[in-house]
Protein backbone atom coordinates (compact mmCIF):
# COMPACT_ATOMS: atom_id res chain seq x y z
CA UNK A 1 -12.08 11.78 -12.16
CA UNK A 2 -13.90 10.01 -15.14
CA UNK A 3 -13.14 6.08 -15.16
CA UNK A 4 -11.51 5.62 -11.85
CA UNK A 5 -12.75 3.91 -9.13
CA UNK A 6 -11.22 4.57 -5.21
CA UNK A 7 -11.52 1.18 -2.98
CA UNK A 8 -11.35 1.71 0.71
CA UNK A 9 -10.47 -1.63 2.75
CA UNK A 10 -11.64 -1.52 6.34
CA UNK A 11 -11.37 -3.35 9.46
CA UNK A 12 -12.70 -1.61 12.53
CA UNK A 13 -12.62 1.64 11.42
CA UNK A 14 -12.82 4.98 13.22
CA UNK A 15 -15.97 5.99 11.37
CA UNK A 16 -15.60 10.08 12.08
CA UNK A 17 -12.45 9.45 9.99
CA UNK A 18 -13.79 7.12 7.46
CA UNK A 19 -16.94 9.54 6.95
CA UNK A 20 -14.47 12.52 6.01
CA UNK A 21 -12.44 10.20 3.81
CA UNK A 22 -15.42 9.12 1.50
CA UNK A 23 -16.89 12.62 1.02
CA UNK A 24 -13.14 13.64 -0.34
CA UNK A 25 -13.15 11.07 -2.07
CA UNK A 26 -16.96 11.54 -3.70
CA UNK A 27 -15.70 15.21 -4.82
CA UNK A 28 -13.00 13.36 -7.29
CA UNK A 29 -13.85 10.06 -8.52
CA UNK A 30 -16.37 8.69 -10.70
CA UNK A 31 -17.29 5.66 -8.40
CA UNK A 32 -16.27 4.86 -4.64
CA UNK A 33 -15.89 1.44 -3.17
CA UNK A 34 -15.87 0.41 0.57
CA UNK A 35 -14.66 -3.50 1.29
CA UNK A 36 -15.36 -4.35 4.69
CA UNK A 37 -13.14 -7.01 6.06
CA UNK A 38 -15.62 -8.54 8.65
CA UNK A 39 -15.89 -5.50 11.06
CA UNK A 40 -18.69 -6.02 13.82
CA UNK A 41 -21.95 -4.50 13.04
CA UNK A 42 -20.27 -2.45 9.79
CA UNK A 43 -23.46 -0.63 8.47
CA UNK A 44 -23.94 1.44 5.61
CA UNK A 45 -25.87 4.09 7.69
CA UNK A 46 -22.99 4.64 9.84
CA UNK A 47 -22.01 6.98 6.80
CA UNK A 48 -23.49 10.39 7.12
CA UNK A 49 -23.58 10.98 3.24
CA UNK A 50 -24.93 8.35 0.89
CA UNK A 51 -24.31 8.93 -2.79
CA UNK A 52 -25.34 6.40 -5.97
CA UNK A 53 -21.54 6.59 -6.32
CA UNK A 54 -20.59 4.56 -3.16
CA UNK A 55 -20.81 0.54 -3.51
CA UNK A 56 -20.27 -1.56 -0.38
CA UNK A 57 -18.65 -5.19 -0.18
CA UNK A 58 -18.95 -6.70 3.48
CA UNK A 59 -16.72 -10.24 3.74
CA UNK A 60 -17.75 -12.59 5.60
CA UNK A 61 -14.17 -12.78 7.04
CA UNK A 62 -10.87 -10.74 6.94
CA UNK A 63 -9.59 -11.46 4.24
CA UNK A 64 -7.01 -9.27 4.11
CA UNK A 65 -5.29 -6.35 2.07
CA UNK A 66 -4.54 -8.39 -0.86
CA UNK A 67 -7.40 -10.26 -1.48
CA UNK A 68 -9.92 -7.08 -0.77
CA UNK A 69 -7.70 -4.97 -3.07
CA UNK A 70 -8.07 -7.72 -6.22
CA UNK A 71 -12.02 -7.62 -5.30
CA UNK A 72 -11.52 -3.91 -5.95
CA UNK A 73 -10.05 -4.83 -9.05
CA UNK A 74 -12.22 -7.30 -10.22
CA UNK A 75 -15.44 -4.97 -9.80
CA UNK A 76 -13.41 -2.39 -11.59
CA UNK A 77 -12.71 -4.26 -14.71
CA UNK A 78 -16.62 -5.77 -14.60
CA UNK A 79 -17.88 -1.39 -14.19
CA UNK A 80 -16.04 -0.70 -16.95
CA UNK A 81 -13.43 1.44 -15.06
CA UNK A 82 -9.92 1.81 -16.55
CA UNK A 83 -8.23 3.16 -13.15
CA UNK A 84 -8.47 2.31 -9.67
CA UNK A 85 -7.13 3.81 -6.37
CA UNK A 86 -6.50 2.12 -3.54
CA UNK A 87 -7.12 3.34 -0.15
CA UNK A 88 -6.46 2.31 3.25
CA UNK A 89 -9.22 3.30 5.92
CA UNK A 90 -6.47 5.75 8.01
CA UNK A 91 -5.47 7.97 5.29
CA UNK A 92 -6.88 11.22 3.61
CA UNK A 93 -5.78 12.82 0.12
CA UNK A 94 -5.60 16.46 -0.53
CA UNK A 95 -8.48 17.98 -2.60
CA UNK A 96 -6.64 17.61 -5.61
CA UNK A 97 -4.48 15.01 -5.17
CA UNK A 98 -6.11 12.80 -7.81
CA UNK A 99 -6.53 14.67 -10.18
CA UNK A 100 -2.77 15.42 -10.49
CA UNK A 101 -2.57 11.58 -9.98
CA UNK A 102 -4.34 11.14 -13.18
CA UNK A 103 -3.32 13.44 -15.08
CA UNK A 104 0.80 12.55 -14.58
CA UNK A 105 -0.05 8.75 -15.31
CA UNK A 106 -2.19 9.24 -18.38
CA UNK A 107 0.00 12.31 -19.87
CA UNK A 108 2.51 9.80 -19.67
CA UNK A 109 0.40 6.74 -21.17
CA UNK A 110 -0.01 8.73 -24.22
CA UNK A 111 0.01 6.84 -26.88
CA UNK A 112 2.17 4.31 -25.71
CA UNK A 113 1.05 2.43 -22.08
CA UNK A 114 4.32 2.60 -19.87
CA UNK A 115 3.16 3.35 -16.55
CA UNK A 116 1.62 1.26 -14.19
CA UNK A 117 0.79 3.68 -11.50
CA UNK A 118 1.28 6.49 -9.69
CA UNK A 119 1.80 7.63 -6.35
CA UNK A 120 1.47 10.73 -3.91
CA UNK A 121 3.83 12.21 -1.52
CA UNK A 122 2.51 11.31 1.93
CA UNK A 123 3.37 13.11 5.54
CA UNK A 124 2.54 10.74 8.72
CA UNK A 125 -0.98 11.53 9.65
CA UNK A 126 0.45 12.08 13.26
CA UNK A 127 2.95 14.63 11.91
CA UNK A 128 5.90 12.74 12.59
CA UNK A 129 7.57 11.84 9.50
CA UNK A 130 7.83 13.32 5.79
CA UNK A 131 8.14 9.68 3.68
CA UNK A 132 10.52 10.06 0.38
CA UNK A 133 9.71 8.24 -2.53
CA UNK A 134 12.66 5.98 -3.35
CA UNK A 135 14.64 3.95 -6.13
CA UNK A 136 16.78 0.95 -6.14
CA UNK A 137 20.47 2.16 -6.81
CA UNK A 138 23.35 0.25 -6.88
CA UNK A 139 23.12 -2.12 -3.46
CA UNK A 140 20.61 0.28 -1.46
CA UNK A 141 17.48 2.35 -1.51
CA UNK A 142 18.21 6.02 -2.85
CA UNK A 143 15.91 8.60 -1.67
CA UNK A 144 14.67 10.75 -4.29
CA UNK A 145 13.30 14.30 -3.60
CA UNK A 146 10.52 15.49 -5.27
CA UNK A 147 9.22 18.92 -5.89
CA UNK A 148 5.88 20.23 -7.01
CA UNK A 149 6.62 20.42 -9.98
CA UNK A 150 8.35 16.97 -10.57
CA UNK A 151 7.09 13.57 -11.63
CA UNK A 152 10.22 11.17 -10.82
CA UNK A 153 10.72 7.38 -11.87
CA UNK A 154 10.30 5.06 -8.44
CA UNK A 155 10.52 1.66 -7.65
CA UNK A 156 8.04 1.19 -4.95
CA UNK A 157 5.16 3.07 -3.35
CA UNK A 158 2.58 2.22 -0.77
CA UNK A 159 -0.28 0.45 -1.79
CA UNK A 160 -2.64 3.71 -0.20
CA UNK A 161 -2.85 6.39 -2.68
CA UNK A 162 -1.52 4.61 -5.69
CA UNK A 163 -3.26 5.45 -8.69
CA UNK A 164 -3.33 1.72 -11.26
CA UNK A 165 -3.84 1.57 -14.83
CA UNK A 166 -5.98 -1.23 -15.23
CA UNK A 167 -3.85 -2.47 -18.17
CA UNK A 168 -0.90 -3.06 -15.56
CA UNK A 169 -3.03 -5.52 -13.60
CA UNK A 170 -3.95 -7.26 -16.49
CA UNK A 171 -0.74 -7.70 -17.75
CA UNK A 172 1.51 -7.87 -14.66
CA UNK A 173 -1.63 -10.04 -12.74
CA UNK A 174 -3.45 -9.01 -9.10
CA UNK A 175 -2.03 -9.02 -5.74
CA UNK A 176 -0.55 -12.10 -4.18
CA UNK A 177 -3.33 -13.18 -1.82
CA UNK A 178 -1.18 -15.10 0.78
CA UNK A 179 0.90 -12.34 1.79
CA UNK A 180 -2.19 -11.11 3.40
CA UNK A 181 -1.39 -7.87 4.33
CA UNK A 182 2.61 -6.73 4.27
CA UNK A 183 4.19 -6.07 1.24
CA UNK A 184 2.02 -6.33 -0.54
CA UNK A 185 2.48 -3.04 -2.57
CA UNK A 186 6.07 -4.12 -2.33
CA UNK A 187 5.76 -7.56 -4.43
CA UNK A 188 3.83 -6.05 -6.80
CA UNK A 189 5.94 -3.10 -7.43
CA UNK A 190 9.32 -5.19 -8.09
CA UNK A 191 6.74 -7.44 -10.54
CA UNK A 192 5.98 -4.38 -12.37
CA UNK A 193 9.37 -3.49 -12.46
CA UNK A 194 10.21 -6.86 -13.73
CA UNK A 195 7.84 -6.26 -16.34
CA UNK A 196 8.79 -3.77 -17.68
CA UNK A 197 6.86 -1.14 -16.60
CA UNK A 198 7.40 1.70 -14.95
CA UNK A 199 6.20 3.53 -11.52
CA UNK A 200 5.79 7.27 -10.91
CA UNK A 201 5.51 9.50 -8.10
CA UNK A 202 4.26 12.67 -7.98
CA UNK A 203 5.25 16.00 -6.62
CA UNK A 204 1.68 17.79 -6.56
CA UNK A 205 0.07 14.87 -5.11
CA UNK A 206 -0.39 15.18 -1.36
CA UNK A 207 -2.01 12.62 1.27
CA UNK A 208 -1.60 12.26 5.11
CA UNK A 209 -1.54 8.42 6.20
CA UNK A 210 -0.87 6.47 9.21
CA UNK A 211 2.45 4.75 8.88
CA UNK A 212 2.78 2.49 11.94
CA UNK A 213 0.80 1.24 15.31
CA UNK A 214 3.06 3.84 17.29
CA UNK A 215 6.85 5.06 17.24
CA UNK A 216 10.27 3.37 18.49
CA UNK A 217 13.01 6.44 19.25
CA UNK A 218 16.14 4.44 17.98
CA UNK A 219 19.58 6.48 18.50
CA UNK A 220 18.07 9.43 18.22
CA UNK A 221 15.93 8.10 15.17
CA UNK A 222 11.84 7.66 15.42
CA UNK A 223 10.97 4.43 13.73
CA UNK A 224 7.49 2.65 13.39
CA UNK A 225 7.11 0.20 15.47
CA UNK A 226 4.88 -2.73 15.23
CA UNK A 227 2.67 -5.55 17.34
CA UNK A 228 4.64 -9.04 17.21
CA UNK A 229 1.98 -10.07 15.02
CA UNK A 230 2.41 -7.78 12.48
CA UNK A 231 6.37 -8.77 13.07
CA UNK A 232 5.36 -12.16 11.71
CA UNK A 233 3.88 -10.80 9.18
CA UNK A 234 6.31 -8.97 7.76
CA UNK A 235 9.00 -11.30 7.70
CA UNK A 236 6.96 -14.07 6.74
CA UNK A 237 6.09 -12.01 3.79
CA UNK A 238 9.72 -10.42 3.06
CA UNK A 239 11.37 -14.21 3.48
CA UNK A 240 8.91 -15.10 0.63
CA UNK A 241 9.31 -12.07 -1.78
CA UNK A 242 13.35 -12.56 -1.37
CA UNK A 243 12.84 -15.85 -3.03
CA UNK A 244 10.83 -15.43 -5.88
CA UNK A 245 13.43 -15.65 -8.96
CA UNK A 246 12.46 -12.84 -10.67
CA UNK A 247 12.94 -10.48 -7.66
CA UNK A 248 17.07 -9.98 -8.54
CA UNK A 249 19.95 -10.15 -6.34
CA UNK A 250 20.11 -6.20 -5.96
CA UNK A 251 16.43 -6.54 -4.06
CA UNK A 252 17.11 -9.54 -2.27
CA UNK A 253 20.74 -7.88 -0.69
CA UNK A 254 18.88 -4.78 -0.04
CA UNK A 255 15.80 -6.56 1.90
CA UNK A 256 18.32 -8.94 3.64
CA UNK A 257 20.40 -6.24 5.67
CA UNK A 258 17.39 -4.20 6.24
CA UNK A 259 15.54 -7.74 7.60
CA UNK A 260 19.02 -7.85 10.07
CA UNK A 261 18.69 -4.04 11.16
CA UNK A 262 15.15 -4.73 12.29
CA UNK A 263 15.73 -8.06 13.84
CA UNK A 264 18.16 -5.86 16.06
CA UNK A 265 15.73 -2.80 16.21
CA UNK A 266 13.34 -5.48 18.28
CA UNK A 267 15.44 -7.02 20.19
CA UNK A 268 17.77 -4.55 21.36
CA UNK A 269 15.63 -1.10 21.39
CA UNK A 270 11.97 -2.34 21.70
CA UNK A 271 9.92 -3.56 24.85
CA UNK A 272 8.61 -6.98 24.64
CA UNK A 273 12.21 -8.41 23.00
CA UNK A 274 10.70 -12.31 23.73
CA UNK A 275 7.82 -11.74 22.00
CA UNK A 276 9.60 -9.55 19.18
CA UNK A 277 11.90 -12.72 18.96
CA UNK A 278 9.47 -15.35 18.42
CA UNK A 279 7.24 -13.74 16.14
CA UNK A 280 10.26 -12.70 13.81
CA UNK A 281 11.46 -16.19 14.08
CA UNK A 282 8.16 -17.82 13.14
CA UNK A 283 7.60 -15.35 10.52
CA UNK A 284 10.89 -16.38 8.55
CA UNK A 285 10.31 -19.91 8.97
CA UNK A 286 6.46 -19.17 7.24
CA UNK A 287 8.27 -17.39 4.51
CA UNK A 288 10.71 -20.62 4.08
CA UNK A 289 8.01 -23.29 3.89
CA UNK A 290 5.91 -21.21 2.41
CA UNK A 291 3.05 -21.08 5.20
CA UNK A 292 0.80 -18.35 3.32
CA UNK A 293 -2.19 -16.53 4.20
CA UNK A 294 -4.06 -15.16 7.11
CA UNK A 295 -1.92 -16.56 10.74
C-alpha cells in the first residue's frame, strides 16, 4: 500500500523466518523497515532479497519494543508516510491482509479522522489458539466474534499487525518507552480510548503470530506461559498502567483479578513456582516505585 510503512523489531531472529516475512511484506507496502535491537553479527546480507524499499536501523543496544516502535514512527513522519505497521520478527500476514487493513481504517477516516488503527485476526503460529478480538464491557473483557465480512469496534489489539494512522500518534503521543516491552500495545490502546478515538479490528485481515515462549495446560485450559523474566515484566508494567489516572476504574478492576489469576497460574500450575514468585513480586514492586525501563 501507498504511504505506509511496515517496521519489523528484531532481536535474534530466526532469519529463514524473517527472510519470508520481508518479501510478504515488500509485495504490499510502499516502504519496509527492519530495527535491530543489538542482535550479534545482524547483517543486511543475511536477507536473500534486497529491495530500495527496505531501510535498516541496528541499535547499539536493546532497546526494546517501545522505544524501536517510536523510531519506526519517527522515520515515518520524517519519509513522509501517513501509516505505519508494526511487526514483530515471529509473525507473518496473509497476502492481503493489509490491504484490507487499509482500506477498513481509511474508509472509515473519511472525511472525518476517528480511527486510530486497525487490527487483524491472528491464529497462534503453532496452531494452538484462535485469539478473539475483545471489548471492555461492564467489569470484564467481552469477546467479540468477527466474521469476514465484519469490521467491529475493540478496545485493544496487539501491537503486531496493527495498522496506525499517523494522526493518532501525533495526537494521542508515541509509546511509553519504560515499559520496555509488555503492554505496550495495551497502554496505548486504553490512551487512545481515552482520547477519544476509536480502534478497529478486522474480519478479512489474517496473520499467524507467536503468542507465548511455550504453553501451560491449566484445568484442561492451554495458556502461554512465560520465563520469570518476562513475569517481571509484565507485572511491573501492568502495576504501572493500573495507576495512571486516566486508565478508569473499569480497566484497573479488570487487570487486577486477571493480575490474581496469574499470580495463581505460576504458583500453583507452573514449574519453577520460586522463581515465578520472586519475579512477580519484584515486578509489582517496579510498577509501585516506578522502576522503568530495560531490568
Amino acid at each position: 500500500m501507498r504511504n505506509v510503512l511496515a517496521i519489523i523489531v528484531t532481536y535474534h531472529p530466526e532469519l529463514v523466518h524473517l527472510n519470508k516475512l520481508i518479501n510478504v511484506l515488500l509485495k504490499q507496502v510502499e516502504g519496509l523497515l527492519i530495527i535491530d535491537n543489538n542482535t550479534p553479527d545482524f547483517r543486511v546480507c543475511t536477507i536473500d532479497e534486497l529491495s530500495p524499499k527496505l531501510e535498516v536501523i541496528l541499535n547499539p543496544d536493546n532497546v526494546g519494543l517501545a522505544t524501536a516502535y517510536n523510531q519506526g514512527y519517527f522515520t515515518a513522519k520524517t519519509r513522509g508516510y501517513s501509516h505505519i505497521i508494526l511487526f514483530d520478527q515471529d509473525s507473518m500476514p496473509a497476502d492481503n491482509m493489509i490491504a484490507n487493513l487499509y482500506s477498513a481504517i481509511t474508509d472509515r477516516n473519511d472525511p472525518v479522522f476517528t480511527v486510530a488503527a486497525a487490527g487483524p485476526k491472528y491464529t497462534d503460529i503453532k496452531g494452538q489458539k484462535l485469539s478473539p478480538f475483545v471489548r471492555i464491557k461492564d467489569f470484564h473483557l467481552e469477546r467479540i466474534d468477527c466474521s469476514e465480512s465484519e469490521v467491529v469496534e475493540v478496545d485493544h489489539l496487539i501491537s503486531s499487525g496493527s495498522l496506525i494512522d499517523l494522526r493518532a500518534l501525533d495526537r494521542v503521543g508515541n509509546f511509553v518507552d519504560g515499559l520496555f516491552i509488555d503492554c505496550v500495545d495495551t497502554e496505548w490502546c486504553l490512551r487512545v480510548r481515552h482520547h477519544g478515538l476509536k480502534i478497529v479490528g478486522v474480519g478479512n485481515a489474517l496473520m499467524t503470530h507467536n503468542i507465548g515462549d511455550r504453553y501451560l495446560n491449566v484445568l484442561g485450559r492451554q495458556l502461554p506461559f512465560h520465563t520469570p523474566l518476562r513475569l517481571r515484566y509484565q507485572f511491573r508494567n501492568q502495576v504501572w498502567i493500573i495507576k495512571q489516572f486516566w486508565v478508569g476504574w473499569r480497566w484497573r478492576i479488570i487487570d487486577s483479578i486477571r493480575c490474581i489469576k496469574l499470580i495463581a497460574v505460576y504458583v500453583i500450575f507452573a514449574p519453577n513456582k520460586f522463581n515465578n514468585l520472586t519475579a512477580i513480586t519484584k515486578g509489582i514492586i517496579d510498577g509501585i516505585i516506578n522502576r522503568m525501563g530495560k531490568i
